[in-house]
Protein backbone atom coordinates (compact mmCIF):
# COMPACT_ATOMS: atom_id res chain seq x y z
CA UNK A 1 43.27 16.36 -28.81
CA UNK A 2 45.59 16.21 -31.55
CA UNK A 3 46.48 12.31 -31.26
CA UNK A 4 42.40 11.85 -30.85
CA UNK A 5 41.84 13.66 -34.10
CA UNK A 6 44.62 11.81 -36.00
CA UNK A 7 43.65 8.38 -34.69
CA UNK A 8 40.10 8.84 -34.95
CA UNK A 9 39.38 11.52 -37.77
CA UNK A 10 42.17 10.59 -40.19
CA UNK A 11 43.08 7.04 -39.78
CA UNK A 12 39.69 5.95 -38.92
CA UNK A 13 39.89 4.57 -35.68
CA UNK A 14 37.19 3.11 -33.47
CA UNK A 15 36.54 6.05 -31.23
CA UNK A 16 36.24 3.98 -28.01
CA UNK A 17 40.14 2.31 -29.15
CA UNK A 18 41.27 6.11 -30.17
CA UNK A 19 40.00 8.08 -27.34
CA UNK A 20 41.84 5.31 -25.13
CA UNK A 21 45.26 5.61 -26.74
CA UNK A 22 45.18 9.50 -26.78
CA UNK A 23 44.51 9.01 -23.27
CA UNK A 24 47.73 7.13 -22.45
CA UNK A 25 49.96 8.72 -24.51
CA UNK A 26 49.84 11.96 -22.22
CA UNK A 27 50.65 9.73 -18.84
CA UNK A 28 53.92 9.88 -18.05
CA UNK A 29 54.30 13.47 -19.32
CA UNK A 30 51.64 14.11 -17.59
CA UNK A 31 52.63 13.26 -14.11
CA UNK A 32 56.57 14.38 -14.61
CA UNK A 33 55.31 17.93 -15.38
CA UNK A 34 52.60 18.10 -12.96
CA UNK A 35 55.21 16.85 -10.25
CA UNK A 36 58.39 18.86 -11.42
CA UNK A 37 57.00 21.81 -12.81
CA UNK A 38 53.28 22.45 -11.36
CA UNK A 39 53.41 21.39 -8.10
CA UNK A 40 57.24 21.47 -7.35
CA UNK A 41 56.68 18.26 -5.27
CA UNK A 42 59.44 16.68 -3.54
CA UNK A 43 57.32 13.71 -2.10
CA UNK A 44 58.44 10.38 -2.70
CA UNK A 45 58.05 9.32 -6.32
CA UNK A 46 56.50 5.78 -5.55
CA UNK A 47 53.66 6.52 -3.40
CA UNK A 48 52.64 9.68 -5.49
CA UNK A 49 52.97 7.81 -8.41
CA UNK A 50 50.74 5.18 -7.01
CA UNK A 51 48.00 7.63 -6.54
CA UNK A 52 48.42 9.00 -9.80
CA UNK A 53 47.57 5.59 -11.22
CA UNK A 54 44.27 5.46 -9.45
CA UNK A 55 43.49 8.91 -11.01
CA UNK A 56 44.83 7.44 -14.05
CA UNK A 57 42.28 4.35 -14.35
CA UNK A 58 39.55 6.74 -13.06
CA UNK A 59 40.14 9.09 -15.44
CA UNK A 60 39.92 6.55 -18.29
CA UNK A 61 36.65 5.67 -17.87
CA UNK A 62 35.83 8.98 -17.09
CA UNK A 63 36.82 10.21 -20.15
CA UNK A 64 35.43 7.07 -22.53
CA UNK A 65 32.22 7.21 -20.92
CA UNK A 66 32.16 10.97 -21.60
CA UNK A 67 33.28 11.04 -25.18
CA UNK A 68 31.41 7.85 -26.14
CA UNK A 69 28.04 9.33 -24.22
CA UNK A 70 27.91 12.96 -25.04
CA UNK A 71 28.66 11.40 -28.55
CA UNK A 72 25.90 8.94 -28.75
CA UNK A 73 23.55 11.90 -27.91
CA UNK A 74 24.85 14.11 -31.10
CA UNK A 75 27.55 16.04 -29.80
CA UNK A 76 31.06 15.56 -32.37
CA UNK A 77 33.48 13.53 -31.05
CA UNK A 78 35.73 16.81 -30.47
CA UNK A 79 33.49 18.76 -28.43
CA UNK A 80 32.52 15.69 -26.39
CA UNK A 81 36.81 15.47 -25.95
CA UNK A 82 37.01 18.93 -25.28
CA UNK A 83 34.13 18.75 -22.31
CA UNK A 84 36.09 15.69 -20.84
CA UNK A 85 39.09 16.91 -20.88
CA UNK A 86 37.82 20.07 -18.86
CA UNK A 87 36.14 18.55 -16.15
CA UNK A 88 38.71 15.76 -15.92
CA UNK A 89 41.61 18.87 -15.89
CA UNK A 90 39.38 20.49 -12.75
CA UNK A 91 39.21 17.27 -11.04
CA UNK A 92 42.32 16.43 -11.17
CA UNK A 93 44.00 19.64 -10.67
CA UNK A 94 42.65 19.27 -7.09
CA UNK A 95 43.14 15.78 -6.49
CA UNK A 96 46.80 16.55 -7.56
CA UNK A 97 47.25 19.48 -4.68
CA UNK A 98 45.42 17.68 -1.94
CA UNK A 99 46.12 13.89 -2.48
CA UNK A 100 48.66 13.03 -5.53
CA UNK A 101 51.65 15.65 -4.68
CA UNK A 102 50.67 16.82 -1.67
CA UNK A 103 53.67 17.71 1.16
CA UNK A 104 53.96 15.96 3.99
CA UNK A 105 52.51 16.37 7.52
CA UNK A 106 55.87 17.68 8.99
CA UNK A 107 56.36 19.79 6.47
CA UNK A 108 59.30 19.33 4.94
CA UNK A 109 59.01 17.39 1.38
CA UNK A 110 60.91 13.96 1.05
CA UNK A 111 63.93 13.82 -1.14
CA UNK A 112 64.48 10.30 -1.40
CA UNK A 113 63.61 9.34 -5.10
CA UNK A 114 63.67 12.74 -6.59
């Protein structure tokens, strides 16, 4: 929120171009914590990280359509952030558990890559 607000409300950029690079700047940190820390995962880094990257494009145009809609019909730029960034944390909370990071059949986590 804070890089949106920065980019957008201080420096003036486009909010389409702004909302996008807030976006990405979170990614990697993103996925480290959510695999270390969050979910604990020990699956393989390469295949989870593959899935996170089609949560990752999914989520961007999630998240400009949002911000870009809910602001074309009068909501501030913030609060049309705010109510992406909810309903994109919800989704992918549970695509993280039951796809992204999710343990293996047998089991017993991988611990190749870790």
């Amino acid at each position: 929120m804070g890089t949106l607000v920065l980019l957008h409300g201080v420096l003036r950029m486009p909010l389409a171009a702004a909302t996008s690079l807030a976006f990405v700047t979170v990614l990697a940190v993103n996925f480290c914590l959510n695999r270390s820390f969050v979910f604990r995962s020990g699956t393989m880094v390469g295949p989870a990280f593959a899935k996170y990257l089609v949560l990752v494009v999914l989520n961007y145009f999630a998240t400009v359509a949002t911000v870009t809609g809910l602001t074309a019909l009068g909501l501030p730029y913030v609060g049309a952030k705010t109510t992406s960034t909810i309903v994109n944390a919800v989704a992918n909370y549970a695509a993280f558990r039951w796809w992204v990071f999710r343990v293996p059949a047998a089991g017993k986590p991988h611990t190749a890559l870790r």
